[in-house]
Protein backbone atom coordinates (compact mmCIF):
# COMPACT_ATOMS: atom_id res chain seq x y z
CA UNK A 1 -10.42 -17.50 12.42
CA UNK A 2 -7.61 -17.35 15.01
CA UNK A 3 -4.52 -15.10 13.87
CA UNK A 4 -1.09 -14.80 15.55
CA UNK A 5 3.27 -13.58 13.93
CA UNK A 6 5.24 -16.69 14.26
CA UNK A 7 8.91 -16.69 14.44
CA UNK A 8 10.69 -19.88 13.08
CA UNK A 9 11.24 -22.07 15.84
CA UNK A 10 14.74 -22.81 13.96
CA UNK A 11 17.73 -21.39 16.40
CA UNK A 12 20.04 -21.80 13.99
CA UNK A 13 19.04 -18.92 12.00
CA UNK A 14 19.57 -16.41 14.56
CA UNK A 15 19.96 -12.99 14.57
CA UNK A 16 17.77 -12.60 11.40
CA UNK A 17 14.87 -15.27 11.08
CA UNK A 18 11.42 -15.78 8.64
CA UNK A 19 8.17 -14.55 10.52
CA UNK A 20 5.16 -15.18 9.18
CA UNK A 21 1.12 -14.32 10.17
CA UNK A 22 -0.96 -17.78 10.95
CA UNK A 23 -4.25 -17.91 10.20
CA UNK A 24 -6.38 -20.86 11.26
CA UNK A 25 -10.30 -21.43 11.23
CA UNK A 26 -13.74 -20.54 9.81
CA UNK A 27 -13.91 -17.37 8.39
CA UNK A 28 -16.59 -15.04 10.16
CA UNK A 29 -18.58 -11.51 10.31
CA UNK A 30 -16.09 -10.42 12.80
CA UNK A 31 -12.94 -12.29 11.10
CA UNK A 32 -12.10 -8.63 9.06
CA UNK A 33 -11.41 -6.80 12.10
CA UNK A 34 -9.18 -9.64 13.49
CA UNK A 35 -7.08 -9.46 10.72
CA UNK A 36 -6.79 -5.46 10.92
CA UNK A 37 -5.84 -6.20 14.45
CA UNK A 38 -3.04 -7.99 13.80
CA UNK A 39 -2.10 -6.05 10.59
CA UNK A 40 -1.51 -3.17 12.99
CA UNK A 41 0.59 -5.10 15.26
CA UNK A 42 2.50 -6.22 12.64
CA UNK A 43 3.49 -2.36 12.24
CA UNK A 44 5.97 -1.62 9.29
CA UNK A 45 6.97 -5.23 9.18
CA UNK A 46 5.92 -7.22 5.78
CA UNK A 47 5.26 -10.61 6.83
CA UNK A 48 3.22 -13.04 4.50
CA UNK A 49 -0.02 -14.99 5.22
CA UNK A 50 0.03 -18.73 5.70
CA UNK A 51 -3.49 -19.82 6.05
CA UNK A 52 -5.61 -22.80 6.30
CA UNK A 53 -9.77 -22.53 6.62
CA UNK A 54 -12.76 -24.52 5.79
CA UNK A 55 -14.24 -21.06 4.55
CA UNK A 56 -17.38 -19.59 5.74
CA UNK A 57 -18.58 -15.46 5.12
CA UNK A 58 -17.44 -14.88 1.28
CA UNK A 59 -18.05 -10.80 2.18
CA UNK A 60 -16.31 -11.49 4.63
CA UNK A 61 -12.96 -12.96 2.81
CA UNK A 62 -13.28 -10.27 0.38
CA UNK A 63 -13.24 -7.63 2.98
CA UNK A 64 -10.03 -9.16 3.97
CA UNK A 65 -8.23 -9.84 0.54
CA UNK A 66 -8.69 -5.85 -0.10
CA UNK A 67 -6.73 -5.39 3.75
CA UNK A 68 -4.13 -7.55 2.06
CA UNK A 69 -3.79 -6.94 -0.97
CA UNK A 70 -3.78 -3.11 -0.39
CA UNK A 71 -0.69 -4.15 1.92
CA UNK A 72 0.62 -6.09 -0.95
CA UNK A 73 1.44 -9.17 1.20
CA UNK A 74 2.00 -12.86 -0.21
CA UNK A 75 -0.41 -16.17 0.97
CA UNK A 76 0.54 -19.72 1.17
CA UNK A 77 -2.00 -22.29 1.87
CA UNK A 78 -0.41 -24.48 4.76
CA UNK A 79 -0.91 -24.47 8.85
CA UNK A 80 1.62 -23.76 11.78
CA UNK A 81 2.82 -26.27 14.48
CA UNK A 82 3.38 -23.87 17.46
CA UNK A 83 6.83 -24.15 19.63
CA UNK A 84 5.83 -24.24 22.87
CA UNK A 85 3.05 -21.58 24.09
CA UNK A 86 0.18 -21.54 21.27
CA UNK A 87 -2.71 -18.96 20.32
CA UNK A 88 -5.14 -21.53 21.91
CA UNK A 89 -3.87 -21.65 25.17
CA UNK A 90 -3.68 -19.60 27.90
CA UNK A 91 0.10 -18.48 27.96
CA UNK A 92 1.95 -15.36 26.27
CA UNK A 93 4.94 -16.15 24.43
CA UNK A 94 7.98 -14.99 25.61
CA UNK A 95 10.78 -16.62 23.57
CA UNK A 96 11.49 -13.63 21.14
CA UNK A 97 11.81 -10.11 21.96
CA UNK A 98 9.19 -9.20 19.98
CA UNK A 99 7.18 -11.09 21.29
CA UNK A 100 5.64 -13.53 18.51
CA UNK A 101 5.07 -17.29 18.72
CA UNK A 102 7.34 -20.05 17.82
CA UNK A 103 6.71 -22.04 15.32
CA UNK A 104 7.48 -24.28 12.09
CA UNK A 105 4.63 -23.78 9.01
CA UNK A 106 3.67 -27.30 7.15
CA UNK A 107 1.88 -27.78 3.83
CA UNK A 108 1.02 -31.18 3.50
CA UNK A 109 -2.35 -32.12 4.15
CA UNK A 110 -3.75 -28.39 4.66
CA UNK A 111 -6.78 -26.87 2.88
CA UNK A 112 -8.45 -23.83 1.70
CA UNK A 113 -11.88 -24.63 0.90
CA UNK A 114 -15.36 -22.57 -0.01
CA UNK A 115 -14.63 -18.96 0.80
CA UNK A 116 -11.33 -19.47 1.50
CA UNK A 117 -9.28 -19.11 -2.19
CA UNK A 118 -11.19 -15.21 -1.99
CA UNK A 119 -8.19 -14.74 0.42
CA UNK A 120 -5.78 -17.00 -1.22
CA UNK A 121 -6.81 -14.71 -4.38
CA UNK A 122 -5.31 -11.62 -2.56
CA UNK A 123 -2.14 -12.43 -2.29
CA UNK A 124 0.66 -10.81 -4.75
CA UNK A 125 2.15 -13.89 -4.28
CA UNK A 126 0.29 -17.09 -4.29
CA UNK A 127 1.41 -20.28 -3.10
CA UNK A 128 -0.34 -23.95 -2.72
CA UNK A 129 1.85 -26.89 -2.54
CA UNK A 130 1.04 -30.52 -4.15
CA UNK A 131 0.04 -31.62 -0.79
CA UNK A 132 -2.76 -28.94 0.07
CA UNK A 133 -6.01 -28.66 -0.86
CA UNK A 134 -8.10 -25.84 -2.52
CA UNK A 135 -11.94 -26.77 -3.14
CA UNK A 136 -14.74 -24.35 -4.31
CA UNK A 137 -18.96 -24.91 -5.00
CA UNK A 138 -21.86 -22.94 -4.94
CA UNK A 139 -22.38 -19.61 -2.18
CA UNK A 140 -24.83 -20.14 -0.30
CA UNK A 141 -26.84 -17.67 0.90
CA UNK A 142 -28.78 -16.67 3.94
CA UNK A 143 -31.83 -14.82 4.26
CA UNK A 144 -33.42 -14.29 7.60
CA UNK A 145 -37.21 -13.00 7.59
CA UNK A 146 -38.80 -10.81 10.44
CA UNK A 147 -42.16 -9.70 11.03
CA UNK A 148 -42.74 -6.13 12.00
CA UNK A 149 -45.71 -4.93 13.33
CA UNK A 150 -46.24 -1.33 12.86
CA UNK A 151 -48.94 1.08 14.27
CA UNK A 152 -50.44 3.67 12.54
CA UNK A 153 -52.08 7.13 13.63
CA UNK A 154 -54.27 9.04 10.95
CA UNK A 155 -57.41 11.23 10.64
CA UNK A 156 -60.46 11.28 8.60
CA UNK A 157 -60.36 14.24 6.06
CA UNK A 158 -63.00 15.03 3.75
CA UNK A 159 -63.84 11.00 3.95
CA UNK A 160 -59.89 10.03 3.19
CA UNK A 161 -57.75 8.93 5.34
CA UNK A 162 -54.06 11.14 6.45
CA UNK A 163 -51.72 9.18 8.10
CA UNK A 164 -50.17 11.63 11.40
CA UNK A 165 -47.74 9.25 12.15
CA UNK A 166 -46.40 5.26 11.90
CA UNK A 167 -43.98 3.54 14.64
CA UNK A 168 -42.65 0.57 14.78
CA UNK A 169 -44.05 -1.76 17.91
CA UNK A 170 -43.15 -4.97 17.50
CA UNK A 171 -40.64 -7.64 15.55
CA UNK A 172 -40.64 -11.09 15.76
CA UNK A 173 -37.91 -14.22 13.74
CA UNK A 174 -40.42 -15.27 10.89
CA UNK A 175 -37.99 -17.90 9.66
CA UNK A 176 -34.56 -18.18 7.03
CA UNK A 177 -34.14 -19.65 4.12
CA UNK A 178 -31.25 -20.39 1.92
CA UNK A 179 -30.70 -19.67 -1.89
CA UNK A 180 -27.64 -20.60 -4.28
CA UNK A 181 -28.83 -19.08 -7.11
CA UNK A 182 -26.90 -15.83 -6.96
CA UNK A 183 -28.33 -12.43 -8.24
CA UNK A 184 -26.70 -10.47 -11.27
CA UNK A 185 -25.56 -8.20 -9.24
CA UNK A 186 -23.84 -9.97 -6.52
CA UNK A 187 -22.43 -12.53 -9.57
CA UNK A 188 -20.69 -8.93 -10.96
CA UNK A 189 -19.38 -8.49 -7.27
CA UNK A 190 -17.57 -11.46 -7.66
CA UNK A 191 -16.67 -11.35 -11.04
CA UNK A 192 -15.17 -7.13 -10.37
CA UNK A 193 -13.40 -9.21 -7.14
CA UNK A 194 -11.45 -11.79 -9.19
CA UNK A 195 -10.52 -9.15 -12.01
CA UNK A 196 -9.13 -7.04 -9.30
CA UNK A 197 -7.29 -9.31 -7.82
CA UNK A 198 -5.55 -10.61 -11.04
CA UNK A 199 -7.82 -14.05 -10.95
CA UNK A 200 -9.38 -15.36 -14.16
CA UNK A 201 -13.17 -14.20 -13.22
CA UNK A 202 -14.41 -17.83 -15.23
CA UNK A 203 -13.24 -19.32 -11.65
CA UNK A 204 -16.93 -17.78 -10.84
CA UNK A 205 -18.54 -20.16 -12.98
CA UNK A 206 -16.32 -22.88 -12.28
CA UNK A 207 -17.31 -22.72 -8.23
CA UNK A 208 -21.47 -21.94 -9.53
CA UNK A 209 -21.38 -25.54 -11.32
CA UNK A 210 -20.37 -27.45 -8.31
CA UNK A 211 -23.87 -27.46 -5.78
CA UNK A 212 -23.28 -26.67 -1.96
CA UNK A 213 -23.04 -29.78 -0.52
CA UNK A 214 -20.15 -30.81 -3.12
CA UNK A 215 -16.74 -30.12 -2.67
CA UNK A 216 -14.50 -29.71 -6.05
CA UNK A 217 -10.59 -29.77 -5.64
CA UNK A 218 -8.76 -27.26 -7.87
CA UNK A 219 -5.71 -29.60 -9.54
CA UNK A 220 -2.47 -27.68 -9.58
CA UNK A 221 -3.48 -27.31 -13.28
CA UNK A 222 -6.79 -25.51 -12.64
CA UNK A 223 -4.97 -23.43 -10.11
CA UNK A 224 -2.57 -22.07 -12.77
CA UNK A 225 -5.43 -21.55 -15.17
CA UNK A 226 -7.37 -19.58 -13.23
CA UNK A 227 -4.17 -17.95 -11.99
CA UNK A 228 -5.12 -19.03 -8.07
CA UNK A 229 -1.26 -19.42 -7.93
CA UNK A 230 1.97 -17.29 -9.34
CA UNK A 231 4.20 -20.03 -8.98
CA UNK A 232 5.18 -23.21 -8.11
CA UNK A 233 5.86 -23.75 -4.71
CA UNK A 234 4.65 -24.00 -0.73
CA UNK A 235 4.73 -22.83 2.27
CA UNK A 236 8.42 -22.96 2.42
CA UNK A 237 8.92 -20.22 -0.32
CA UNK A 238 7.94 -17.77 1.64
CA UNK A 239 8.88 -19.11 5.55
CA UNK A 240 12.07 -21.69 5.30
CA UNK A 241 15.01 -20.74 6.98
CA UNK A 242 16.96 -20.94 3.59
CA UNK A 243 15.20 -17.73 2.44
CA UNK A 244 17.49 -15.54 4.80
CA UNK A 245 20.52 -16.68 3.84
CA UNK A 246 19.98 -15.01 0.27
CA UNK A 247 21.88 -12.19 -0.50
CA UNK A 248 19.09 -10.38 -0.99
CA UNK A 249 16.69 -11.25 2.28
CA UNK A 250 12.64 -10.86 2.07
CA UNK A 251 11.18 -8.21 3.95
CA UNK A 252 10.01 -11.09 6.51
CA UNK A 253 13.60 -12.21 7.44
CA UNK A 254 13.25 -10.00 11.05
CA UNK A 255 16.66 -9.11 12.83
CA UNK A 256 15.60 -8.82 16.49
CA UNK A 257 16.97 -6.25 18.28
CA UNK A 258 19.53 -7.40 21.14
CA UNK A 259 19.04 -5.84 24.15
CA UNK A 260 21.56 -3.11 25.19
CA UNK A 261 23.85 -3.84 28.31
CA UNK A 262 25.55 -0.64 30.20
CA UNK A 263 28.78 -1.32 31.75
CA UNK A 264 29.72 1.36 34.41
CA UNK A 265 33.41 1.67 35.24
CA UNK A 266 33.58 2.89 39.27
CA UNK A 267 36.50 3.50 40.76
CA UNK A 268 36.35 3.78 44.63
């Protein structure tokens, strides 16, 4: 998963403008400590998540949700056309003072599939729009096998045998295999995960009845019921231009600070 602040590529709202974090991609083993990467350059600012992901490691996304839920930050389900220099290129933006991307978020035709809604979940806001997508099914998990070949030292005493020592010489891949059928104790990880995040836990069953290779879309319904969402609304909630001109401006509505110019008076 790729992550990067965006600042509205809207000029109009100038001084004070929406930021937002993007995050795009499969979620990974190493996808956590992205995400506390750019939580710390974010600082003290309190910018919501817009996010779009095909899923992937659900210990992972649940790592994550607890980073941002702890920081009490809202998530949208929508993607990010970048202004100009993007994450995926080799450029560094250099548009804003603060250095974040340009860009305008979009909701239509986005999607947060498999793993994915365990972020969405986090959120104290929660936002998908008619037009995006949120799927569950079945986890799937991975189990890799090894073969380890041990040696063993021991001596004959009084006709039984006392092991010395035992070392580990060899290991070799013996194979993986998958499994959907989840374990009672990693069903009441996920059920603990959902009640702490303020989800309806029977979402677990609801992604268990749907097998791995299926796909089921939430309708905005569903995402009520299982309280996936806390509102109506998209993207555009939490990252329009509009949302600054409120009296009362989110915490994401960033006034850049304007560079100070010295004038020195010289008489000669």
């Amino acid at each position: 998963m790729r992550f990067a602040i965006v600042r509205t590529a809207v000029p109009t709202c100038e001084p004070g403008c929406p930021e937002w974090i993007s995050a795009s991609g499969t979620i990974l083993g190493d996808t956590p400590a992205k995400l506390r990467k750019i939580l710390k350059v974010m600082g003290k600012r309190h910018l919501p998540i817009i996010m779009e992901s095909n899923g992937g490691n659900v210990d992972a996304a649940m790592e994550m949700g607890r980073m941002i839920r702890k920081r009490g930050l809202d998530v949208a389900v929508g993607n990010t056309r970048f202004d100009g220099c993007s994450p995926d290129q080799k450029c560094k933006p250099d548009r804003y003072a603060d250095g974040a991307y340009a860009g305008l978020p979009y909701p239509a035709g986005t999607y947060c599939l498999s793993a994915c809604p365990y972020i969405l979940a986090a959120g104290e806001k929660r936002f998908v729009g008619p037009w995006a997508l949120v799927g569950v099914h079945q986890i799937t998990q991975v189990y890799t096998q090894t073969r380890i070949t041990y040696e063993t030292r021991y001596r004959m005493v009084n006709g039984r045998k006392k092991i010395l020592d035992k070392r580990i010489i060899g290991r070799k891949p013996a194979g993986s295999y998958e499994r959907t059928d989840l374990s009672k104790g990693y069903r009441k990880k996920l059920l603990t995960y959902f009640t702490e995040m303020g989800v309806d836990p029977a979402l677990v069953d609801r992604m268990l009845a749907i097998p791995a290779k299926d796909i089921s879309v939430l309708t905005q319904d569903e995402l009520v019921q299982y309280k996936l969402v806390t509102g109506a609304g998209d993207v555009g909630d939490l990252t329009a231009t509009r949302i600054c001109e409120q009296e009362t401006k989110p915490a994401n509505c960033v006034e850049l600070k304007q560079p100070v110019t010295k004038v020195v008076s010289r008489v000669d």
